[in-house]
C-alpha atoms as a PDB file:
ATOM      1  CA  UNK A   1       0.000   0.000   0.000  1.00  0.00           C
ATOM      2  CA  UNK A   2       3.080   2.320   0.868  1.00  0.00           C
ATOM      3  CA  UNK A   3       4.785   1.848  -2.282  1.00  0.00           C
ATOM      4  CA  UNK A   4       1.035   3.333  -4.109  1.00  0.00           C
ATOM      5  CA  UNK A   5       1.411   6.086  -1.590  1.00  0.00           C
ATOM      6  CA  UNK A   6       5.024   7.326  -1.905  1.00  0.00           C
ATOM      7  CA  UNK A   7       5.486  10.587  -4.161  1.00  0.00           C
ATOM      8  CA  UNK A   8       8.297   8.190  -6.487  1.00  0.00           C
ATOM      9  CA  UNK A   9       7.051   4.443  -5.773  1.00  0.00           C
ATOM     10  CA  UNK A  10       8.475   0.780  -6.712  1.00  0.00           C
ATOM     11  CA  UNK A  11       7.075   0.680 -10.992  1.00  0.00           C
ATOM     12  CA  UNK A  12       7.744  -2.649 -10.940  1.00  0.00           C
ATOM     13  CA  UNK A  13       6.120  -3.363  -7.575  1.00  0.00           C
ATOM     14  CA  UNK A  14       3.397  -2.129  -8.674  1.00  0.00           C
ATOM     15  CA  UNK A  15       2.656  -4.122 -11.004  1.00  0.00           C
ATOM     16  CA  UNK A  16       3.095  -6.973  -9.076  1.00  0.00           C
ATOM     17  CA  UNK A  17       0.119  -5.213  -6.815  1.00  0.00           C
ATOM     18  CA  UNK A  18      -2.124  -4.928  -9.402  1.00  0.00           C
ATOM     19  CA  UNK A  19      -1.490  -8.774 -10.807  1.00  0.00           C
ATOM     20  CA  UNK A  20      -1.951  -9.450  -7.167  1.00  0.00           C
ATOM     21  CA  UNK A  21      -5.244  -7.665  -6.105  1.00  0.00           C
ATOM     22  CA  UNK A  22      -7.194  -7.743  -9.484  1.00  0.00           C
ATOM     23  CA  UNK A  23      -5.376 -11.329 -11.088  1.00  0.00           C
ATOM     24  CA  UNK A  24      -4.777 -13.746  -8.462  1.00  0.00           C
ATOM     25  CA  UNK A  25      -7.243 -12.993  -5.420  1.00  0.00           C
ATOM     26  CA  UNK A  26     -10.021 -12.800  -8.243  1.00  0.00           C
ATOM     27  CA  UNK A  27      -9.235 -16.255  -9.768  1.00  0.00           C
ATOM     28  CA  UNK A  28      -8.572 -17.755  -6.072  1.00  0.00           C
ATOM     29  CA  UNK A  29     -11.873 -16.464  -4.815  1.00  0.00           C
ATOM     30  CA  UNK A  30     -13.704 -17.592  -8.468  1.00  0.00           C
ATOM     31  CA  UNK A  31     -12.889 -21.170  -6.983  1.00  0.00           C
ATOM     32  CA  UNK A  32     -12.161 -21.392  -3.097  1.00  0.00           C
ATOM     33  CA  UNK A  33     -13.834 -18.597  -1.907  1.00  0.00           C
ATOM     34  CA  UNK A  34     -12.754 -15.317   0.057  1.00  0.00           C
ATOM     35  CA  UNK A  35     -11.001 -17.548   2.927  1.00  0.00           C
ATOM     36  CA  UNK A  36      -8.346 -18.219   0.227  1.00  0.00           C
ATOM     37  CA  UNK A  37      -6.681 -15.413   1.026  1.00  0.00           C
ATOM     38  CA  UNK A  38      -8.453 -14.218   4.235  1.00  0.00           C
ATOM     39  CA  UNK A  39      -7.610 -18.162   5.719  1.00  0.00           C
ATOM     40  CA  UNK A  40      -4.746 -19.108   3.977  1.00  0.00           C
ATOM     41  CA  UNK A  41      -2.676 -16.305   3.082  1.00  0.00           C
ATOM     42  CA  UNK A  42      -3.213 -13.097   5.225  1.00  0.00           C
ATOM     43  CA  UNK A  43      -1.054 -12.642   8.095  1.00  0.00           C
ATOM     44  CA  UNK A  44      -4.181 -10.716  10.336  1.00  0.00           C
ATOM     45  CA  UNK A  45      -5.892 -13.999   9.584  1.00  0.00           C
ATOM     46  CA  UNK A  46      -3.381 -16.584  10.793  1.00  0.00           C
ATOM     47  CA  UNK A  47      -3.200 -14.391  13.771  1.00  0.00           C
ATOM     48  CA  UNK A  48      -7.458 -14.538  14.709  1.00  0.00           C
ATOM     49  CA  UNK A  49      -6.653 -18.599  13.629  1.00  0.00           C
ATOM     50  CA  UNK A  50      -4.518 -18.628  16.528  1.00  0.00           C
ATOM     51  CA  UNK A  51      -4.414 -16.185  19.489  1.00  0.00           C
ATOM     52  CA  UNK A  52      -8.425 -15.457  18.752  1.00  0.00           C
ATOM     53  CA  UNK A  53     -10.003 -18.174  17.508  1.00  0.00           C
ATOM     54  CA  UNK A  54     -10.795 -19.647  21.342  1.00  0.00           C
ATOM     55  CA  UNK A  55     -12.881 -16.174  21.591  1.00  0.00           C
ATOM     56  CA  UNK A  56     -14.889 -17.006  18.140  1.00  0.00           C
ATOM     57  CA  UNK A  57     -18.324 -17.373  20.051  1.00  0.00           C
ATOM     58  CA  UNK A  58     -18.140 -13.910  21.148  1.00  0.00           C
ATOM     59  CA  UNK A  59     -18.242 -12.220  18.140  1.00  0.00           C
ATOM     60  CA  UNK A  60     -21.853 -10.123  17.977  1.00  0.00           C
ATOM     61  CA  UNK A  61     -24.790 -11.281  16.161  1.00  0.00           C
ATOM     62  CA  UNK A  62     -28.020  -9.663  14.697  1.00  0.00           C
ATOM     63  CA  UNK A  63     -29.304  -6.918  12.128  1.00  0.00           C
ATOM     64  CA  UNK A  64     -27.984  -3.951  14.355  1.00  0.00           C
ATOM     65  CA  UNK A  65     -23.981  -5.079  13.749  1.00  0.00           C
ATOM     66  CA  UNK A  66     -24.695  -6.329  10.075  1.00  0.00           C
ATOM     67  CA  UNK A  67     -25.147  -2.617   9.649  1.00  0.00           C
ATOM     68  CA  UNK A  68     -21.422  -1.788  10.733  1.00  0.00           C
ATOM     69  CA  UNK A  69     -20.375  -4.329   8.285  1.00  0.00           C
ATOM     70  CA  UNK A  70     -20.706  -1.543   5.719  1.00  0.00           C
ATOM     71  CA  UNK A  71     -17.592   0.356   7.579  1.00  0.00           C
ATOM     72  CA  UNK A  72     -15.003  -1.312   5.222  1.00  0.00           C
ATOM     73  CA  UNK A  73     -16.693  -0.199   2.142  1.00  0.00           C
ATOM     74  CA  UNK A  74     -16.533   3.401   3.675  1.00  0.00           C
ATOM     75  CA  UNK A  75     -12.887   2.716   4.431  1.00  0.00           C
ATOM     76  CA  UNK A  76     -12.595   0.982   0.981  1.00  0.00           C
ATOM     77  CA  UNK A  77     -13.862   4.405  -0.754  1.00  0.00           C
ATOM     78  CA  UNK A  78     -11.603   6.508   1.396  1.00  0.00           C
ATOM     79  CA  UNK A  79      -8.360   4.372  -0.056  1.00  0.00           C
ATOM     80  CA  UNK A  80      -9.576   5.089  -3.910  1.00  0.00           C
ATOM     81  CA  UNK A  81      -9.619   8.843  -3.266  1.00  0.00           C
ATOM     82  CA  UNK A  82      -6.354   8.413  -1.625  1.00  0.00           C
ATOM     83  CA  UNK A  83      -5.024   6.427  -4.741  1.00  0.00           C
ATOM     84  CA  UNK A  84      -6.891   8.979  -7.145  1.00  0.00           C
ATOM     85  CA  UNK A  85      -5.373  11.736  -5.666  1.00  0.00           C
ATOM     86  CA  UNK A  86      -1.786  10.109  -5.682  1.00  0.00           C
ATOM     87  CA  UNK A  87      -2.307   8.961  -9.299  1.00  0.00           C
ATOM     88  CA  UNK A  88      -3.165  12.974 -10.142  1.00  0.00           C
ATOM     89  CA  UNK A  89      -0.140  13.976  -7.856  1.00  0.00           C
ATOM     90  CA  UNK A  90       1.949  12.042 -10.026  1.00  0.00           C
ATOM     91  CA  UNK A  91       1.279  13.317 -12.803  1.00  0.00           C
ATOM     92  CA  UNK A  92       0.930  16.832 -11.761  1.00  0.00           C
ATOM     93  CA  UNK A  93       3.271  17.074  -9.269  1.00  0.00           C
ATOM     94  CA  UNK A  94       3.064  19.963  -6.652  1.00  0.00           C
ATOM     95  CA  UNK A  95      -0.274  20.501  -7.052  1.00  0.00           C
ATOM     96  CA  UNK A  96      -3.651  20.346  -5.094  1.00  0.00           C
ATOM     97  CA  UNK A  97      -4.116  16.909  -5.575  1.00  0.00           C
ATOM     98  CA  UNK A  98      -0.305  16.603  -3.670  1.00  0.00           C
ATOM     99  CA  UNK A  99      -1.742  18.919  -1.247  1.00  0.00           C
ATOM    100  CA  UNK A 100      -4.804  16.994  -0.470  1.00  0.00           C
ATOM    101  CA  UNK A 101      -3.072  13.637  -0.460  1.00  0.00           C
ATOM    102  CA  UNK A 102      -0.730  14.692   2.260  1.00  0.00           C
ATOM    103  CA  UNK A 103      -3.292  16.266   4.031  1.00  0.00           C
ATOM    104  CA  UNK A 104      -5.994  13.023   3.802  1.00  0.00           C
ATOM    105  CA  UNK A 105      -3.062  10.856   4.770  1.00  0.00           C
ATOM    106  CA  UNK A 106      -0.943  12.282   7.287  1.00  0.00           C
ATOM    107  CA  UNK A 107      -2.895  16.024   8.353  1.00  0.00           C
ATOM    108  CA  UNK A 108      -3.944  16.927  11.488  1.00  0.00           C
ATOM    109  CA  UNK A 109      -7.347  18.251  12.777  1.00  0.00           C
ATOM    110  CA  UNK A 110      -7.404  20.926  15.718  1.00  0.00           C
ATOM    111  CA  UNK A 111      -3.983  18.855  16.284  1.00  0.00           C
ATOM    112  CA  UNK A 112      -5.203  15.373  16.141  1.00  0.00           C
ATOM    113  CA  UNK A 113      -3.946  12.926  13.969  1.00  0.00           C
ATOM    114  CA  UNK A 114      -7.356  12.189  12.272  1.00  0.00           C
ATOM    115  CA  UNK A 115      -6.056  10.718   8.964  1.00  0.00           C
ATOM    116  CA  UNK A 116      -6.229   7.815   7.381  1.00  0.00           C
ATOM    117  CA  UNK A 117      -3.236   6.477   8.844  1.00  0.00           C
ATOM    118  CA  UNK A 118      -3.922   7.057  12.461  1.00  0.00           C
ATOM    119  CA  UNK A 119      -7.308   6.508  12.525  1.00  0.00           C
ATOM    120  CA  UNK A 120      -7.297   3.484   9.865  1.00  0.00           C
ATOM    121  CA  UNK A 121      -3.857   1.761  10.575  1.00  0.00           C
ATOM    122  CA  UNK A 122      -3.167   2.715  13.831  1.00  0.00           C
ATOM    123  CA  UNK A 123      -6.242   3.194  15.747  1.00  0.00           C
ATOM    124  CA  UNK A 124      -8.581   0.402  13.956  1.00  0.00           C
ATOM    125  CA  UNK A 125      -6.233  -2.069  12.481  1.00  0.00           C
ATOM    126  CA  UNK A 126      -3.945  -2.113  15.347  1.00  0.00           C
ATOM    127  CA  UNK A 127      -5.403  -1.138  18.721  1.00  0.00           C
ATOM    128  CA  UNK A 128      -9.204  -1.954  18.369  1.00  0.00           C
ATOM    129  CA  UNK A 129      -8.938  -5.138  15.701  1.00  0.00           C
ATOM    130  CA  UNK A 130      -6.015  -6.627  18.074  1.00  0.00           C
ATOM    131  CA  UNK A 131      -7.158  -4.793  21.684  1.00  0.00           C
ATOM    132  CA  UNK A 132     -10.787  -6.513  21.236  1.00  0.00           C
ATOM    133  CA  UNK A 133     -10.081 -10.346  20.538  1.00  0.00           C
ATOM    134  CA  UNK A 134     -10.829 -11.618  24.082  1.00  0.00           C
ATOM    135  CA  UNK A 135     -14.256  -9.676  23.923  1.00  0.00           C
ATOM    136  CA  UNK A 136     -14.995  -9.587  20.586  1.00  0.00           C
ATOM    137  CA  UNK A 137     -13.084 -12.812  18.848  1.00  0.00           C
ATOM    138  CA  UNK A 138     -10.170 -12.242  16.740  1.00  0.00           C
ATOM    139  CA  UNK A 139     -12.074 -11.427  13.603  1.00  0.00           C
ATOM    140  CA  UNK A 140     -13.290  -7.986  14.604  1.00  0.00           C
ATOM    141  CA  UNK A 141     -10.919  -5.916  12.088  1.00  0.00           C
ATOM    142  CA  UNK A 142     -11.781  -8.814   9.670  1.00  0.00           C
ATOM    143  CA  UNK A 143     -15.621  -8.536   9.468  1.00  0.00           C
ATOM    144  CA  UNK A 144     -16.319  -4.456  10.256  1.00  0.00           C
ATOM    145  CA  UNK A 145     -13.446  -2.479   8.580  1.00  0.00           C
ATOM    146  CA  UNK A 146     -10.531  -4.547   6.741  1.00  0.00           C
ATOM    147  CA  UNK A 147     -10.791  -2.492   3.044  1.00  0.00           C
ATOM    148  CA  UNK A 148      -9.387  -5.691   1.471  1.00  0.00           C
ATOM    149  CA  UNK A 149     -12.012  -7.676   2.773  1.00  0.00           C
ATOM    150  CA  UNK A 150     -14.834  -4.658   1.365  1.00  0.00           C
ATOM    151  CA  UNK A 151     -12.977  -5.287  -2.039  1.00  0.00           C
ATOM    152  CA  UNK A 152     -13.071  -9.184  -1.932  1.00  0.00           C
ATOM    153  CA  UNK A 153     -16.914  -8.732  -1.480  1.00  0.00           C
ATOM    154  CA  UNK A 154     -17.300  -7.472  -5.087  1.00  0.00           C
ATOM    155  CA  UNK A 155     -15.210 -10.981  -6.408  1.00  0.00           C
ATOM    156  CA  UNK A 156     -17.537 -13.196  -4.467  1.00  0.00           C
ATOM    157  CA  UNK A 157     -20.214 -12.214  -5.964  1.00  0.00           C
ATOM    158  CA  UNK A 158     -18.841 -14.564  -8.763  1.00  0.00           C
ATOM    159  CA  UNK A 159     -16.954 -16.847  -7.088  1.00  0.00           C
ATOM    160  CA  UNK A 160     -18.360 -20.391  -7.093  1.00  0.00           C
ATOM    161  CA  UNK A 161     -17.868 -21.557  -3.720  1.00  0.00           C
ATOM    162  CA  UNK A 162     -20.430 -22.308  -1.104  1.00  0.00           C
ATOM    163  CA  UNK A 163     -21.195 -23.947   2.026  1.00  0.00           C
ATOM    164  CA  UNK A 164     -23.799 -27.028   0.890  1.00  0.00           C
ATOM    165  CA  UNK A 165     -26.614 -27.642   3.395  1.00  0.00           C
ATOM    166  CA  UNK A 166     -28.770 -30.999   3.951  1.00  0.00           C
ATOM    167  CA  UNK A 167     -31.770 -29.104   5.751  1.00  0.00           C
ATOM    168  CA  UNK A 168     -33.479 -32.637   6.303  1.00  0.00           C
ATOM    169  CA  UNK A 169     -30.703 -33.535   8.561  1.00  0.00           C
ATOM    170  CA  UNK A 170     -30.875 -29.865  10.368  1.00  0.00           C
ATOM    171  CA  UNK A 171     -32.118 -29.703  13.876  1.00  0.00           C
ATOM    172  CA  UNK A 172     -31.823 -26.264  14.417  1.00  0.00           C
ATOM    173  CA  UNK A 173     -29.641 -25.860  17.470  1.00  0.00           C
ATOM    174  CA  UNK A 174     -27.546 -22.952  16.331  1.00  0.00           C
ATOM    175  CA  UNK A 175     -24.089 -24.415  17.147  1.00  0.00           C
ATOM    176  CA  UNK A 176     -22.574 -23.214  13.612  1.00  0.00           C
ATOM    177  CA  UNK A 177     -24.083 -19.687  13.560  1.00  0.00           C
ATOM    178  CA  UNK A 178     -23.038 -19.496  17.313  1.00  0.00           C
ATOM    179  CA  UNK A 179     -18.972 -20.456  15.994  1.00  0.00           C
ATOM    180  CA  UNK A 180     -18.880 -18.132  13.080  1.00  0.00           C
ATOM    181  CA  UNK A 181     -16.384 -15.152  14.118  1.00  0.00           C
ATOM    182  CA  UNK A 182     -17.833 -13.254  11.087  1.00  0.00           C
ATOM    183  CA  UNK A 183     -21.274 -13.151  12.030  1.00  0.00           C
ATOM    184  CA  UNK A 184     -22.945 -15.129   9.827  1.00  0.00           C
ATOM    185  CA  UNK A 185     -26.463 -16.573  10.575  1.00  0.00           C
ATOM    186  CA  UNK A 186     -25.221 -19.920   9.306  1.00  0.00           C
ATOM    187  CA  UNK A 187     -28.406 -21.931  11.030  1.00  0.00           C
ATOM    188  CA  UNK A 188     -30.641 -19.667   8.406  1.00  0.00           C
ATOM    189  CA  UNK A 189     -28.925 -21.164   5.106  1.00  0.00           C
ATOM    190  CA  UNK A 190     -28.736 -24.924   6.504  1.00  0.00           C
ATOM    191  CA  UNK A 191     -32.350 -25.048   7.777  1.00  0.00           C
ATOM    192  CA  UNK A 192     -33.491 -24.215   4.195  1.00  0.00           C
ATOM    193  CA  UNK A 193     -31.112 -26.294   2.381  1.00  0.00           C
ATOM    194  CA  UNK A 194     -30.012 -22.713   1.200  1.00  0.00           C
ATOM    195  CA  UNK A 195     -25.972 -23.395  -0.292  1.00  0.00           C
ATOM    196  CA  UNK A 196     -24.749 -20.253   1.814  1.00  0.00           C
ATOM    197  CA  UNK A 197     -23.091 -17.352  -0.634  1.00  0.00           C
ATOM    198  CA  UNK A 198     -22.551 -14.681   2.386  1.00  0.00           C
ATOM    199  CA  UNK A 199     -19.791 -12.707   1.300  1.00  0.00           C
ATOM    200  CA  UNK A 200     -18.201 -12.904   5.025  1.00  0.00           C
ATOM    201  CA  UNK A 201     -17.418 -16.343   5.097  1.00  0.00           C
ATOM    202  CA  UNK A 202     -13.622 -16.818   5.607  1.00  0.00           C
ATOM    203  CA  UNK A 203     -14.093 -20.433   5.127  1.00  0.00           C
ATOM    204  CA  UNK A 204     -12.681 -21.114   8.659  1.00  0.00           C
ATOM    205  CA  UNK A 205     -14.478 -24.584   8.675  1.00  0.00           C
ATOM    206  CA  UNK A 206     -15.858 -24.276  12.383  1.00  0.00           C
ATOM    207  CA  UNK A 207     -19.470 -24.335  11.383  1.00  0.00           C
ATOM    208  CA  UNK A 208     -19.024 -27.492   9.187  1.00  0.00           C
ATOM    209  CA  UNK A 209     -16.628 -29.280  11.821  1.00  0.00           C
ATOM    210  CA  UNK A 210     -19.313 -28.246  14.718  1.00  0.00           C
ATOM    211  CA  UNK A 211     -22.489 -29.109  13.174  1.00  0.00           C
ATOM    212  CA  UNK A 212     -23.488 -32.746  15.422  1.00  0.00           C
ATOM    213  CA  UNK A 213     -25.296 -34.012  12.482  1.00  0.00           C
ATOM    214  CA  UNK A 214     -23.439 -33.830   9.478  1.00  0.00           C
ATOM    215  CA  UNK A 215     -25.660 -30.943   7.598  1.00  0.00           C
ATOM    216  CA  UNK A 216     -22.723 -28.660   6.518  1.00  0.00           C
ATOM    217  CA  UNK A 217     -20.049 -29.260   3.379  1.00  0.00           C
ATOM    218  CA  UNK A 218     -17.724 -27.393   1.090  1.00  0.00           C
ATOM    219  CA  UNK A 219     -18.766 -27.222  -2.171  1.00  0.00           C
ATOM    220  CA  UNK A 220     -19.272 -25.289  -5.619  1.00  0.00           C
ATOM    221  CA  UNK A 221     -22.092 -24.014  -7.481  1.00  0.00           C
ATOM    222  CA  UNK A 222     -22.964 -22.372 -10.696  1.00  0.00           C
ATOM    223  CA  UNK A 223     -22.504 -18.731 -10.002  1.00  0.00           C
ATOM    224  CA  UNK A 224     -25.640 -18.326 -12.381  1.00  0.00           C
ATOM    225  CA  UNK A 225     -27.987 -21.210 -11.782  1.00  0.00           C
ATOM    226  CA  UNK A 226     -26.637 -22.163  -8.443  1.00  0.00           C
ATOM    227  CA  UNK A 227     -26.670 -25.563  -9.173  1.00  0.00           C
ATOM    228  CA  UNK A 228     -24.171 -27.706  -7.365  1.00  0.00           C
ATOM    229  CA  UNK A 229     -21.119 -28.803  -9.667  1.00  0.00           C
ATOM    230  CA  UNK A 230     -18.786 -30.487  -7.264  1.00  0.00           C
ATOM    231  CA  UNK A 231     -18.179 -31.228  -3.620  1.00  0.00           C
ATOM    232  CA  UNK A 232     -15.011 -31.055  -1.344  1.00  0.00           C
ATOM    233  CA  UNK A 233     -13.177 -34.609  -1.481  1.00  0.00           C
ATOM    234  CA  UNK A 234     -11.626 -33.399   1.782  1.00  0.00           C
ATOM    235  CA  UNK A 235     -14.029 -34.068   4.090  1.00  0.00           C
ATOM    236  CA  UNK A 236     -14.556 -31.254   6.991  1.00  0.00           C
ATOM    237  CA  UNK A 237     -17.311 -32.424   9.110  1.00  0.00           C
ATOM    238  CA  UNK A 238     -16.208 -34.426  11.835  1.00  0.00           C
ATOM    239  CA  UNK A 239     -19.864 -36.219  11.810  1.00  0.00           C
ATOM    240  CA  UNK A 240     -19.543 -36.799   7.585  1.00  0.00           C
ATOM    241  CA  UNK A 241     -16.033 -38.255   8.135  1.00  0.00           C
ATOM    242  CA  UNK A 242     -16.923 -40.715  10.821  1.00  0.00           C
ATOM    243  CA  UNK A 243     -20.047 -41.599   8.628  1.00  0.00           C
ATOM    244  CA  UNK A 244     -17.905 -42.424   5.753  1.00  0.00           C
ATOM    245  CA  UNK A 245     -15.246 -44.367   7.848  1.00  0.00           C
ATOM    246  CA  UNK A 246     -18.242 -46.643   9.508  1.00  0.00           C
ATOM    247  CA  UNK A 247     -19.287 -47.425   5.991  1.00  0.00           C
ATOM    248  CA  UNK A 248     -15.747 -47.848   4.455  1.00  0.00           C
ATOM    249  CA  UNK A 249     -15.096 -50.643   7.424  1.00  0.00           C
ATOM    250  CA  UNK A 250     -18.623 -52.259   7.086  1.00  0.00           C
ATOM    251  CA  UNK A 251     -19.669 -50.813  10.298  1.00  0.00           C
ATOM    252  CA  UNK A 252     -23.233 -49.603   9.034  1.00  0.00           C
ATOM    253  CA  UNK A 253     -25.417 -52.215   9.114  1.00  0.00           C
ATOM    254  CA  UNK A 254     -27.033 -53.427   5.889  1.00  0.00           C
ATOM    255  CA  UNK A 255     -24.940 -51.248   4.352  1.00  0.00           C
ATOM    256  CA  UNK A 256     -27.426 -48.398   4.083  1.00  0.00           C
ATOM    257  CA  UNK A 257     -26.162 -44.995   4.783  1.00  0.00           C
ATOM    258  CA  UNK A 258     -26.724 -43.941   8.529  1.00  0.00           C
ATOM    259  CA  UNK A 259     -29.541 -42.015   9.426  1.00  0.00           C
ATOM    260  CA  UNK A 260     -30.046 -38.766   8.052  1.00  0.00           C
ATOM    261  CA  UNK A 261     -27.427 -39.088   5.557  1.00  0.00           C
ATOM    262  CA  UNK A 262     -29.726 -40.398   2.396  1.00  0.00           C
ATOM    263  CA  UNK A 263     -29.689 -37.255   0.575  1.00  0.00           C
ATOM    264  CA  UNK A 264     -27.693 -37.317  -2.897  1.00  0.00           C
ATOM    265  CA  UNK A 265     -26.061 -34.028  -2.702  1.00  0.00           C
ATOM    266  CA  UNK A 266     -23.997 -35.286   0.519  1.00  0.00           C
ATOM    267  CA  UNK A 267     -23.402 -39.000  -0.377  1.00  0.00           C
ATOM    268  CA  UNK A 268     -19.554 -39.755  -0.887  1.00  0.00           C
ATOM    269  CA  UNK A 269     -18.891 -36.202  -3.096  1.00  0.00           C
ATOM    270  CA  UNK A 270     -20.296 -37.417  -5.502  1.00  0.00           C
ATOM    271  CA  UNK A 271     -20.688 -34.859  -8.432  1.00  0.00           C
ATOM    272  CA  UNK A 272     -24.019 -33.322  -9.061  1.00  0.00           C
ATOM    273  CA  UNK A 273     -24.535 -33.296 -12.798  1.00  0.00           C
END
C-alpha cells in the first residue's frame, strides 16, 4: 500500500500489486472462496486462527452489527480517493491533488492525527482489531473495517464456492451460527437447504466441523444457476467423516447410509450433474 502512496514508488512493484489484487485474489476467490486469502494467506488472519479463535463465540450477532459491516466499504472508498489523488499527484506534481493527499493521509485536525493512517492503521487495524479479541473474537478488524475484505466482497459475488446444506438432517440448534467469528447466521442457510453465498465467510471450517449431524459441506455451485457442480473430497465435518469411515469398514449395518445421511447431494462427493 506504501509503495502506491510514496510521491516516487516501486514501478515494478506495482505491477506486481495490481497482478496481485485484481489477477490472483479474483481467480482464487472464483474457486475457493474469500477464505483463500483471508484463511490461507493473510497474516491478520493466521493471527485470529490462533491467538483469537478460542474467543470465536463472542463475536456479535443480529441486524444492528450487520449494519457496521458496511464500515469497510466506507474505508474501501476513502483508499480510492487516496489512490486517485496520488495517481493525479503524479502526474501533476506539486499541485492540489499533492496537497490533499498529504493532508488526507498524514494532516492533522485541531492537532489530532485524524487521517487515514492514524485513525485506519493505527487506531482500527492495530489497537481496536487486536485490543478486542478476548471480547470480541479475533475477527473484529476482519468482518467491520478490513478495506481488502470490502474489495473481496465485489469478487464473491462470482466466485463459485459455497457452504452445501442438507436441511433434512438440520435440527436447528444454532451451534454453527453461534462459531462463526464473522457473524454469519449460518443456522438460516442450513435449515433451508439454502448453499450459503454470504460474502463474510472466511471459510474457517468451524461451522461445518461443529455441526453434530453432518448438515454442513464445502462445495461449488454455478454462479448463475446455483446448481451444485462439485463437492469437497476433503471431508470437513467431523460427523460426515466418521459416517464415511463406519461405511468404508462395514460398520453400518445393511450397508445403508446412517440415518439422516440419504440425501444425494452429501453422499460420498459425488458430483451433481
Amino acid at each position: 500500500v506504501y509503495n502506491v502512496f510514496t510521491s516516487e514508488p516501486l514501478w515494478w512493484w506495482l505491477g506486481i500489486c495490481f497482478v496481485q489484487t485484481f489477477v490472483l485474489i479474483p481467480g482464487m476467490i472464483y474457486y475457493w472462496g474469500k477464505g483463500a486469502y483471508c484463511g490461507w494467506i493473510c497474516s491478520c488472519g493466521a493471527l485470529a486462527e490462533t491467538l483469537g479463535d478460542q474467543h470465536r463465540d463472542k463475536m456479535p450477532h443480529g441486524p444492528g452489527w450487520n449494519r457496521l459491516n458496511l464500515a469497510g466499504q466506507v474505508i474501501l472508498g476513502l483508499a480510492f480517493v487516496l489512490l486517485f489523488l496520488r495517481i493525479v499527484g503524479w502526474i501533476w506534481p506539486g499541485g492540489w491533488a499533492d496537497t490533499a493527499f498529504q493532508a488526507a493521509l498524514y494532516g492533522e485536525v485541531l492537532g489530532l492525527q485524524l487521517n487515514y493512517s492514524w485513525m485506519v492503521d493505527v487506531v482500527l487495524a492495530g489497537m481496536i482489531g487486536y485490543g478486542v479479541y478476548f471480547w470480541l473474537s479475533g475477527r473484529f478488524w476482519c468482518r467491520f473495517f478490513c478495506p481488502l475484505a470490502a474489495l473481496m466482497h465485489v469478487y464473491t459475488k462470482f466466485s463459485r464456492f459455497r457452504i452445501l446444506a442438507d436441511k433434512k438432517k438440520c435440527i436447528s440448534c444454532n451451534q454453527c451460527t453461534s462459531v462463526c467469528h464473522q457473524g454469519i447466521d449460518v443456522m438460516h442457510y442450513a435449515q433451508r437447504g439454502i448453499p450459503m453465498d454470504d460474502p463474510q465467510c472466511v471459510r474457517c471450517s468451524a461451522c461445518v466441523e461443529t455441526c453434530p449431524t453432518g448438515v454442513l459441506e464445502f462445495g461449488q455451485v454455478d454462479p448463475q444457476t446455483e446448481e451444485v457442480i462439485a463437492t469437497d473430497d476433503l471431508v470437513a465435518s467431523l460427523t460426515r467423516a466418521q459416517e464415511e469411515a463406519a461405511r468404508e469398514n462395514g460398520h453400518a449395518g445393511d450397508g445403508a447410509p446412517p440415518a439422516g445421511s440419504s440425501s444425494p447431494m452429501t453422499e460420498g462427493n459425488q458430483h451433481v450433474a
